[in-house]
C-alpha atoms as a PDB file:
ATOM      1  CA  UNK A   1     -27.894 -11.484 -98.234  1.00  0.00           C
ATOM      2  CA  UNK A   2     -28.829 -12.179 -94.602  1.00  0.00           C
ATOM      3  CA  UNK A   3     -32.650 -12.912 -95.755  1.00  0.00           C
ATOM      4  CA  UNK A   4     -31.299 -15.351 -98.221  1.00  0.00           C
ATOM      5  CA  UNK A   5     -29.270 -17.025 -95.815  1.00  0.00           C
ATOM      6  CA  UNK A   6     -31.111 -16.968 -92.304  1.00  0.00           C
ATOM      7  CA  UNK A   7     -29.174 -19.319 -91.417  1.00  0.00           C
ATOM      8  CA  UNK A   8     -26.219 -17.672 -91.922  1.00  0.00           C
ATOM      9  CA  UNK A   9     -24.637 -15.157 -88.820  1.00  0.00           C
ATOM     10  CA  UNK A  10     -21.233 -14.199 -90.528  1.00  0.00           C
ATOM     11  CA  UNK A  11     -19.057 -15.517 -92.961  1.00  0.00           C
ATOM     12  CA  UNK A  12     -18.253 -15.396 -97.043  1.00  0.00           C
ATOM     13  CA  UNK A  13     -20.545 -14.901 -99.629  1.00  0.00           C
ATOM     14  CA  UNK A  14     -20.770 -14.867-103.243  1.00  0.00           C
ATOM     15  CA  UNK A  15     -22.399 -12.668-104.567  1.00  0.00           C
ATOM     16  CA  UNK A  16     -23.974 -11.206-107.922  1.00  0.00           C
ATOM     17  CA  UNK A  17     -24.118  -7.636-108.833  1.00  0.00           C
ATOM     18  CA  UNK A  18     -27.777  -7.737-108.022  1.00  0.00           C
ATOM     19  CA  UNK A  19     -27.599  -9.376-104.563  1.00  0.00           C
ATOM     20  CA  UNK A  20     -28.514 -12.619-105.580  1.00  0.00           C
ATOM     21  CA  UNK A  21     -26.356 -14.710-103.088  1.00  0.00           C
ATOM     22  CA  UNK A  22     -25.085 -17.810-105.333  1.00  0.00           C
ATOM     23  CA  UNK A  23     -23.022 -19.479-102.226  1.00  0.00           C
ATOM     24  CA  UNK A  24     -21.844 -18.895 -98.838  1.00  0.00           C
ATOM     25  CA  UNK A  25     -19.627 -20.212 -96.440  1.00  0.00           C
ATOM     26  CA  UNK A  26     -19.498 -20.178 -92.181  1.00  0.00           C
ATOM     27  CA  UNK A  27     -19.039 -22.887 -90.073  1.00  0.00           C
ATOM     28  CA  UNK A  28     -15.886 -25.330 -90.980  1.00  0.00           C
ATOM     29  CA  UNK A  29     -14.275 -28.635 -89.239  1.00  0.00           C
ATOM     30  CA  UNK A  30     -11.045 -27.898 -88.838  1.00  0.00           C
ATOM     31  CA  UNK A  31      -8.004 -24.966 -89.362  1.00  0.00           C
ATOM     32  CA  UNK A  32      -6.231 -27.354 -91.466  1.00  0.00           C
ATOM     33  CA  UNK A  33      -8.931 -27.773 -93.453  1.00  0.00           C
ATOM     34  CA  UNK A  34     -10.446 -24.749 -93.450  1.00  0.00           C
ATOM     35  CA  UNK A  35      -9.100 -23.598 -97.203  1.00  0.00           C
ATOM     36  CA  UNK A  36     -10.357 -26.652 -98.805  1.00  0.00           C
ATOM     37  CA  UNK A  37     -13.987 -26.486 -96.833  1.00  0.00           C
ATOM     38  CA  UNK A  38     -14.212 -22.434 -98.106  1.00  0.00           C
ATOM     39  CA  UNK A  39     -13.265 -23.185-101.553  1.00  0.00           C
ATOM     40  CA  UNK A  40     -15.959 -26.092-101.535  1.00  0.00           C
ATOM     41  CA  UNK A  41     -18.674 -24.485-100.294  1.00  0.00           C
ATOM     42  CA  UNK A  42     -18.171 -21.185-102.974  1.00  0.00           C
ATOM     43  CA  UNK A  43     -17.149 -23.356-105.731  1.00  0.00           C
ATOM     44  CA  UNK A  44     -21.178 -24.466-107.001  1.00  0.00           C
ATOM     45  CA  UNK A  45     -21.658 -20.700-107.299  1.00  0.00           C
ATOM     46  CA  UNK A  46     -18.842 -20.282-109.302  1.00  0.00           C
ATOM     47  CA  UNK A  47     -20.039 -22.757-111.483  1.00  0.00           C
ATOM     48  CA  UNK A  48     -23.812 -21.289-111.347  1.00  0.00           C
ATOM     49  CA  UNK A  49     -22.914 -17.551-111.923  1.00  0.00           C
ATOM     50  CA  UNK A  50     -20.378 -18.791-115.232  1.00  0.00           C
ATOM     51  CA  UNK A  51     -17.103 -18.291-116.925  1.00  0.00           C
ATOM     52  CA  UNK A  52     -15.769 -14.847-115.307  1.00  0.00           C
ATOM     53  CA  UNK A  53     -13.000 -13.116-117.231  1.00  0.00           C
ATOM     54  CA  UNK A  54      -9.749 -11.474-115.695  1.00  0.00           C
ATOM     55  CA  UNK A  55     -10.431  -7.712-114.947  1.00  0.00           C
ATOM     56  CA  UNK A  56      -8.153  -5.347-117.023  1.00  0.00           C
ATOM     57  CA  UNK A  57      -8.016  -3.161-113.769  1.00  0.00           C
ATOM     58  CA  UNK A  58      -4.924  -1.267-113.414  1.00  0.00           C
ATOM     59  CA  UNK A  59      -3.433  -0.865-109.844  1.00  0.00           C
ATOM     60  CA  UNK A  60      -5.080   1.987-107.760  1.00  0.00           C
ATOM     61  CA  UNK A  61      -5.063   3.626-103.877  1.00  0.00           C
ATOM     62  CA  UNK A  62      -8.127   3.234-102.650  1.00  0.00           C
ATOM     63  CA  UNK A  63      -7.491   6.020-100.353  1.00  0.00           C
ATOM     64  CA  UNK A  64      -5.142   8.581-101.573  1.00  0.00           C
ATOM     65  CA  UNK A  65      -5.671  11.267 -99.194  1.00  0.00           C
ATOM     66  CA  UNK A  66      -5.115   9.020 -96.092  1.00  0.00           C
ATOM     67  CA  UNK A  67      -2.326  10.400 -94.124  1.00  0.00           C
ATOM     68  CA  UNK A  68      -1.165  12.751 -96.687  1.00  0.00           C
ATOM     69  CA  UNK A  69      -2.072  15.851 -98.461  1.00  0.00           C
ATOM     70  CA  UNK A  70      -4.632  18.728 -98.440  1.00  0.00           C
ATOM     71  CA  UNK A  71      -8.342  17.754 -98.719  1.00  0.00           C
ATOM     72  CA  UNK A  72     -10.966  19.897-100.112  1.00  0.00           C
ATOM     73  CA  UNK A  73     -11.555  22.762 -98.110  1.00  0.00           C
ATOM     74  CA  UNK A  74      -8.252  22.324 -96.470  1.00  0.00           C
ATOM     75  CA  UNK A  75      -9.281  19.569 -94.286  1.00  0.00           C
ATOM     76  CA  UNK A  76      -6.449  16.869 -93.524  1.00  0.00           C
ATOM     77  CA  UNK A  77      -6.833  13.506 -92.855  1.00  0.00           C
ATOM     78  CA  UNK A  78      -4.617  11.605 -90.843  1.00  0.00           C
ATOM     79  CA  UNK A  79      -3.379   8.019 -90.498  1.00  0.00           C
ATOM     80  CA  UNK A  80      -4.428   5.735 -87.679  1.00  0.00           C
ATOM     81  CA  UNK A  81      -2.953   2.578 -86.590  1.00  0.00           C
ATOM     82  CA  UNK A  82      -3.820   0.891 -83.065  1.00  0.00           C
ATOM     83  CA  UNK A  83      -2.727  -2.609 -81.537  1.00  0.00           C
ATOM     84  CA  UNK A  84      -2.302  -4.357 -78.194  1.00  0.00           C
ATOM     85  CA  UNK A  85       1.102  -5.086 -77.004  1.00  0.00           C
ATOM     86  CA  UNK A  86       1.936  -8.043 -75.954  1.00  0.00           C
ATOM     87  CA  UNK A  87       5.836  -8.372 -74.184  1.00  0.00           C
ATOM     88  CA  UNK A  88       7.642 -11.791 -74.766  1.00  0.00           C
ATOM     89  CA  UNK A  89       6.257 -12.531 -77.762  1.00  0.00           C
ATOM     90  CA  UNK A  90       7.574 -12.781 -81.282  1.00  0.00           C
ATOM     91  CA  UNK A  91       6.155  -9.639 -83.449  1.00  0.00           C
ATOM     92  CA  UNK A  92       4.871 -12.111 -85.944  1.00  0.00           C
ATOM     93  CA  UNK A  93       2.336 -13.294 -83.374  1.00  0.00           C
ATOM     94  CA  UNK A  94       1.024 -10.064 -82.199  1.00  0.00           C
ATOM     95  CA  UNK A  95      -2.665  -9.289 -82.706  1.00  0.00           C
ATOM     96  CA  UNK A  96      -3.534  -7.712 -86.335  1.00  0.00           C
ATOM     97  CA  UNK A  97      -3.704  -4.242 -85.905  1.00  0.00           C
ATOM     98  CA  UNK A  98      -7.014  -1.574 -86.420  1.00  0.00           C
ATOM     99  CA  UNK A  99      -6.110   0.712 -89.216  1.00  0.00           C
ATOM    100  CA  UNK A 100      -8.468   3.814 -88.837  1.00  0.00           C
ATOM    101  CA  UNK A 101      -8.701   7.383 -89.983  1.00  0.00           C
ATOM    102  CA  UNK A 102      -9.039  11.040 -88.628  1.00  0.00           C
ATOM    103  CA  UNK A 103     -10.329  14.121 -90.318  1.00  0.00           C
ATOM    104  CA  UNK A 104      -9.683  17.275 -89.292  1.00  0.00           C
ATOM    105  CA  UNK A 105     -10.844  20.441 -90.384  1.00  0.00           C
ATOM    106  CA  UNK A 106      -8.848  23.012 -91.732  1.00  0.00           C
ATOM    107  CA  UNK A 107      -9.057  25.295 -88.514  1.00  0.00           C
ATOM    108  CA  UNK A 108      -8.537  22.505 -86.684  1.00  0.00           C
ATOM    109  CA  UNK A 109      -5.583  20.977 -88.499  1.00  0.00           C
ATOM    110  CA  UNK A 110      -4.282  24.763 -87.559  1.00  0.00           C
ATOM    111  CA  UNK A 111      -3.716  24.181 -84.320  1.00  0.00           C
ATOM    112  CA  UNK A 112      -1.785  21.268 -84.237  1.00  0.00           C
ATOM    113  CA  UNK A 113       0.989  24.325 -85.570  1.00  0.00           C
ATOM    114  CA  UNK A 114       2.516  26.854 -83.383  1.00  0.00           C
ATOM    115  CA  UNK A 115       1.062  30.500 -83.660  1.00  0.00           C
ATOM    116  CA  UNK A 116       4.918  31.513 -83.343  1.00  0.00           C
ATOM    117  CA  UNK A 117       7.660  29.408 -84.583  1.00  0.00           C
ATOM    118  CA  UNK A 118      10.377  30.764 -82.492  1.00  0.00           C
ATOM    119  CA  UNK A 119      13.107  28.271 -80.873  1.00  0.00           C
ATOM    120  CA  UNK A 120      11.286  27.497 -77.814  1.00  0.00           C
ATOM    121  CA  UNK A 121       7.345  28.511 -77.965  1.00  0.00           C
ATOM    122  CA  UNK A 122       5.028  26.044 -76.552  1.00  0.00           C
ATOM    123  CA  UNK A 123       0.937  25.711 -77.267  1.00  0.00           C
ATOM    124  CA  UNK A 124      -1.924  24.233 -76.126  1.00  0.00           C
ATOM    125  CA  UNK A 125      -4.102  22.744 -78.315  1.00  0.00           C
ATOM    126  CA  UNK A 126      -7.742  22.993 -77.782  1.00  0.00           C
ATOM    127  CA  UNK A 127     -10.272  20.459 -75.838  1.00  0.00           C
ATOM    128  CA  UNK A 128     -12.484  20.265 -78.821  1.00  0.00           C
ATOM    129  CA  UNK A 129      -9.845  19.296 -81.000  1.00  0.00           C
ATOM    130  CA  UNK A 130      -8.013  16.767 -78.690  1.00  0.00           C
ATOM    131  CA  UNK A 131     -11.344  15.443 -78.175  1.00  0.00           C
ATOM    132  CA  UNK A 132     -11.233  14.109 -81.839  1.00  0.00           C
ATOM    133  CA  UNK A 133      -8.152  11.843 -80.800  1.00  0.00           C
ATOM    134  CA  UNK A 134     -10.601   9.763 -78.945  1.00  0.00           C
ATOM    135  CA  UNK A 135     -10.339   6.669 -81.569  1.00  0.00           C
ATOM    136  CA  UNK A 136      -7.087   6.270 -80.295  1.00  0.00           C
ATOM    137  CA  UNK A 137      -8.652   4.825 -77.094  1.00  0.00           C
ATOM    138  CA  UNK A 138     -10.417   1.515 -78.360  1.00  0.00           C
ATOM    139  CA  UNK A 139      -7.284  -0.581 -80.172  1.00  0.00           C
ATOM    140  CA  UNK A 140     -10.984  -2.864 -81.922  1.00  0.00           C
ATOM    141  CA  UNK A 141     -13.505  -1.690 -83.412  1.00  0.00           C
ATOM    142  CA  UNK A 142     -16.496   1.077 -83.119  1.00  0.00           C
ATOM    143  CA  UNK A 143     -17.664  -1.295 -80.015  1.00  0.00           C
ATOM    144  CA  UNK A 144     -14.580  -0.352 -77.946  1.00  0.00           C
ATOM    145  CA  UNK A 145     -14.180   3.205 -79.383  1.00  0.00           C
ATOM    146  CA  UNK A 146     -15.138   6.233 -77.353  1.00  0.00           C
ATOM    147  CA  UNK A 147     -16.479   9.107 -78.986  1.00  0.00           C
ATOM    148  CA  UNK A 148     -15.306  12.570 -78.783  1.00  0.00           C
ATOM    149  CA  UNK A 149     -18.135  13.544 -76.013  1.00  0.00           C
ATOM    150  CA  UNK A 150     -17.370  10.607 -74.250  1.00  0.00           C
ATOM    151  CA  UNK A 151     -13.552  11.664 -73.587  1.00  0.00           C
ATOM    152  CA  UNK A 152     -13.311  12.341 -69.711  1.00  0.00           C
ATOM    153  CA  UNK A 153      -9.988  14.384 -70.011  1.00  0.00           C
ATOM    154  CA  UNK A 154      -7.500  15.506 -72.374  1.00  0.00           C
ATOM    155  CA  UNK A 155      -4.445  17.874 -72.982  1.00  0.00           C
ATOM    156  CA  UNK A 156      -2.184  18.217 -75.807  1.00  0.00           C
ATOM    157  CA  UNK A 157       0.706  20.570 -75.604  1.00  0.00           C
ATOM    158  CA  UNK A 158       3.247  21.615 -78.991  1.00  0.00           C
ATOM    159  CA  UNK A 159       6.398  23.002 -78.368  1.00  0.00           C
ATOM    160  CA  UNK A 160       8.944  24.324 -80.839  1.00  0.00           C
ATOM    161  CA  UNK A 161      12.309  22.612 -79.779  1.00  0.00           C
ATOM    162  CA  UNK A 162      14.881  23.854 -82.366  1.00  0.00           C
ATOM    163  CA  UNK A 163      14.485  25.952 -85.921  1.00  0.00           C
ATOM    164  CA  UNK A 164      16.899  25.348 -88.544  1.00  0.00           C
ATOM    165  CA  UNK A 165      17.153  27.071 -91.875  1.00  0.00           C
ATOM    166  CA  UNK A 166      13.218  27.872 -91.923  1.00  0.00           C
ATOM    167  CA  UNK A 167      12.393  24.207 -90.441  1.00  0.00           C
ATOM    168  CA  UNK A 168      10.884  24.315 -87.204  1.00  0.00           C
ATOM    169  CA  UNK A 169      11.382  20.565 -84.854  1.00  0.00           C
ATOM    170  CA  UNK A 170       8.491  20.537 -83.307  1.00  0.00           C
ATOM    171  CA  UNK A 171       7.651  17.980 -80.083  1.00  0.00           C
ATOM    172  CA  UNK A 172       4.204  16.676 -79.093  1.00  0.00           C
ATOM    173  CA  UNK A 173       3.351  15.754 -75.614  1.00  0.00           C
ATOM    174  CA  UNK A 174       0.005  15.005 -73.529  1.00  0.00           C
ATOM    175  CA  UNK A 175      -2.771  12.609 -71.913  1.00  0.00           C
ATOM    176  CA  UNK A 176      -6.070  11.659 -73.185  1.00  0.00           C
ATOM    177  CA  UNK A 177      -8.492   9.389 -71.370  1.00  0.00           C
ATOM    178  CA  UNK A 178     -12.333   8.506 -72.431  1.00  0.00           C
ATOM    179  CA  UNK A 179     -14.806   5.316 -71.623  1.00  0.00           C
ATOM    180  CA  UNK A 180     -17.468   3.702 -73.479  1.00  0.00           C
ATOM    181  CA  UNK A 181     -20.963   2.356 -73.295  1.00  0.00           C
ATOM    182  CA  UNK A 182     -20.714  -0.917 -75.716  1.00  0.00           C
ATOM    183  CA  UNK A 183     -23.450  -2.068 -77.665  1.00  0.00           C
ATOM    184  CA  UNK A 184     -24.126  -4.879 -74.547  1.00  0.00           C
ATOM    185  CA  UNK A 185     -25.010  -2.126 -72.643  1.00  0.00           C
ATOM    186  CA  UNK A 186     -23.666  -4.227 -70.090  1.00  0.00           C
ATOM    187  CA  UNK A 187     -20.615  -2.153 -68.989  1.00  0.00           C
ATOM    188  CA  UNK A 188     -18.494   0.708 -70.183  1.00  0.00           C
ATOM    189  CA  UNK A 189     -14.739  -0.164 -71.665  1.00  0.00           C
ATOM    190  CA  UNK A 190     -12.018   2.409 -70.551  1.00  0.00           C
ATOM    191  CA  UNK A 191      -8.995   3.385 -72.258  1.00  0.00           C
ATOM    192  CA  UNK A 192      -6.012   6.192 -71.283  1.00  0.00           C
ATOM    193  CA  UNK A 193      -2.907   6.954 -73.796  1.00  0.00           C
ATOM    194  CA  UNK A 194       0.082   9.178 -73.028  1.00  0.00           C
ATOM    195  CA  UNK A 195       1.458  10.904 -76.128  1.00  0.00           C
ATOM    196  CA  UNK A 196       4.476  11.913 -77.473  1.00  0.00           C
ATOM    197  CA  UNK A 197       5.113  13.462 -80.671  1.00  0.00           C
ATOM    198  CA  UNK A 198       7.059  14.691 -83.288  1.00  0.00           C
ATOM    199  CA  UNK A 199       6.108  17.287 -86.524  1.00  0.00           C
ATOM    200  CA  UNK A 200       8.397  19.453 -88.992  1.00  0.00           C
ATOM    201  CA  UNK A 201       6.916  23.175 -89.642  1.00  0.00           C
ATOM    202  CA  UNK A 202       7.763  25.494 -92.353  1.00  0.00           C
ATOM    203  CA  UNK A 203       7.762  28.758 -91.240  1.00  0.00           C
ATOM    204  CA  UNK A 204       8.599  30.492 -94.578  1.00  0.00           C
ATOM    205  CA  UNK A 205       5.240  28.933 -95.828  1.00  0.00           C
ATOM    206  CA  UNK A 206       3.647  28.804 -92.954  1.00  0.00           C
ATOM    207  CA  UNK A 207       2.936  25.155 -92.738  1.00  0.00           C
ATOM    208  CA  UNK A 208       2.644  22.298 -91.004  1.00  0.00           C
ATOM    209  CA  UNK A 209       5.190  19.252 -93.497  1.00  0.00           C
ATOM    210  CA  UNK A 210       4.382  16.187 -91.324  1.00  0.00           C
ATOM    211  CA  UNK A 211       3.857  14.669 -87.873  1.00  0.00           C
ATOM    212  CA  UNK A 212       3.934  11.544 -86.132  1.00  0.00           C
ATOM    213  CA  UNK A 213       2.134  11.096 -82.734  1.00  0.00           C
ATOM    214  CA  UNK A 214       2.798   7.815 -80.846  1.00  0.00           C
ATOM    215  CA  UNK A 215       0.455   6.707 -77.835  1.00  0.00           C
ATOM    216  CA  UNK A 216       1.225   3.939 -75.195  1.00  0.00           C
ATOM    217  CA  UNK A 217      -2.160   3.468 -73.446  1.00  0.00           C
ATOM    218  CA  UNK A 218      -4.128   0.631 -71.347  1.00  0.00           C
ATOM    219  CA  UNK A 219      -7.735  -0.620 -72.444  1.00  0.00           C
ATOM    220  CA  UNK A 220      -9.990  -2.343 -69.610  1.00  0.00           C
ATOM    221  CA  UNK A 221     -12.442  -4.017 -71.000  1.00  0.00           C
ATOM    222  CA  UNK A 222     -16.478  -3.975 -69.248  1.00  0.00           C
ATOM    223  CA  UNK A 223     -17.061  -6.306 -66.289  1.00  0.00           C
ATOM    224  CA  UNK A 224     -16.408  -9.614 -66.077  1.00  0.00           C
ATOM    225  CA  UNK A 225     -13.645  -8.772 -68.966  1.00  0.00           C
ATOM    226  CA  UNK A 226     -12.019  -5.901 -66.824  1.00  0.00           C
ATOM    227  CA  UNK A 227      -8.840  -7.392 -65.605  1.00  0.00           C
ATOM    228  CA  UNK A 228      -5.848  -6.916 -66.293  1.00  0.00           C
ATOM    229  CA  UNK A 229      -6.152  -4.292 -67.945  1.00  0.00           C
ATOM    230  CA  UNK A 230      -4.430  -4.655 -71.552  1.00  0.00           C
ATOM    231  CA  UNK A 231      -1.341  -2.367 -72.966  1.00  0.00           C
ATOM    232  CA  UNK A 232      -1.504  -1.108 -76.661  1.00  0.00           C
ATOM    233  CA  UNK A 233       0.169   1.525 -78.574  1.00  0.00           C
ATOM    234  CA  UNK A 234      -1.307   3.984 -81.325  1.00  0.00           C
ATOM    235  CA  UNK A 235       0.862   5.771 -83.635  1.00  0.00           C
ATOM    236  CA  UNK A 236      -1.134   9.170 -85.853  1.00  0.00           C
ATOM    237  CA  UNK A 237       0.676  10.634 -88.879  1.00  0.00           C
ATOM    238  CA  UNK A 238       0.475  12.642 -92.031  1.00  0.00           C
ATOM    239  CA  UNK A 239       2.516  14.574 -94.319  1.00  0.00           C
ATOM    240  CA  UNK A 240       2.024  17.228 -96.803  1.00  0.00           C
ATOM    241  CA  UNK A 241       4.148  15.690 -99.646  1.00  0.00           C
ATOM    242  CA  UNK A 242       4.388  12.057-100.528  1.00  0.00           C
ATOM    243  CA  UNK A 243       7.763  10.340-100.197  1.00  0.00           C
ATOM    244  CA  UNK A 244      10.022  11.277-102.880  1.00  0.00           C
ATOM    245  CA  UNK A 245       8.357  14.676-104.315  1.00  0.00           C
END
């Protein structure tokens, strides 16, 4: 698409099923106007590619397993959501959020449970495995995301706080911090997140039923862009049932 449009850096195209780009859309004059410029720019390849009937699709998750259920091989995948917090603000205005995912192996997913559910017992989860939290630490994209061998320190520590009728309450609490290079190469970015956590475990099954992990961090940005240093908050969760079953 980018060969047929050199011109082009980013924006909308329209495109056939073949990659023949029939029309495209970047720059535009003005916000207000913006709709009417997008809609004129596409139309002519409307026109060129020809009468396009209504899809018969029926409605459909495009990711079922996000943030709930058992993969294959036991694996889990968990629901991430990231975003900057900004005080005095209405919530309408905040910055859109960066919906992400995690997978975790079944062993791994393992340890995020307590090896004895007794009223009480605390864990530590492993390096490796907090290590995998590190996309919580770049509320953007892949450019402000460190990787797992980039994380400079981490601990995550379970504790069982109550049992009831075969239900363990479980609490989550830790610190993860990580920096990195972004594509610039010009500077490293730098984030740091507290945690705190809840999960339900059932002991007589022997299973982790659902958790939710919130994180209040601070993401500096690379030089010049490193001050202040910006507040955001990342929430992790999954469940083994879907609401209602």
């Amino acid at each position: 698409m980018q060969q047929q449009r050199p011109a082009q850096y980013q924006g909308l195209y329209l495109v056939t099923a073949d990659g023949k780009v029939l029309a495209s859309h970047q720059n535009f004059k003005s916000y207000k106007t913006w709709p009417r410029e997008v809609l004129a720019d596409l139309r002519p390849g409307l026109t060129a590619f020809g009468p396009v009937k209504p899809r018969a699709a029926p409605p459909a998750d495009p990711l079922p397993e996000r943030g709930v259920g058992v993969r294959k091989a036991g694996s889990r995948c968990l629901a991430v959501f990231l975003r900057y917090s900004i005080t005095g603000i209405p919530l309408r205005e905040l910055p859109n959020p960066t919906i992400d995912s995690l997978v975790l192996s079944a062993g791994e997913f393992r340890t995020l449970a307590p090896a004895k559910a007794a009223a009480g017992a605390g864990w530590e989860l492993p390096e490796a495995v907090g290590r995998k939290f590190s996309r919580i630490l770049g509320p953007g994209d892949e450019d402000t995301m460190p990787r797992p061998a980039e994380v400079g320190s981490v601990r995550f520590v379970g504790k069982v706080k109550s049992v009831e009728n075969n239900i363990a309450s479980l609490t989550y609490e830790g610190e993860i911090a990580g920096a990195h290079e972004t594509q610039s190469n010009k500077g490293k970015c730098h984030g740091k997140a507290k945690l705190t956590g809840t999960g339900a475990f059932d002991m007589k099954a022997g299973r982790l039923l659902s958790l939710v992990w919130v994180f209040e961090g601070t993401y500096v940005a690379p030089p010049p862009y490193d001050k202040p240093a910006r507040a955001f908050s990342a929430v992790v969760e999954w469940r083994h049932d879907r609401p209602g079953k």
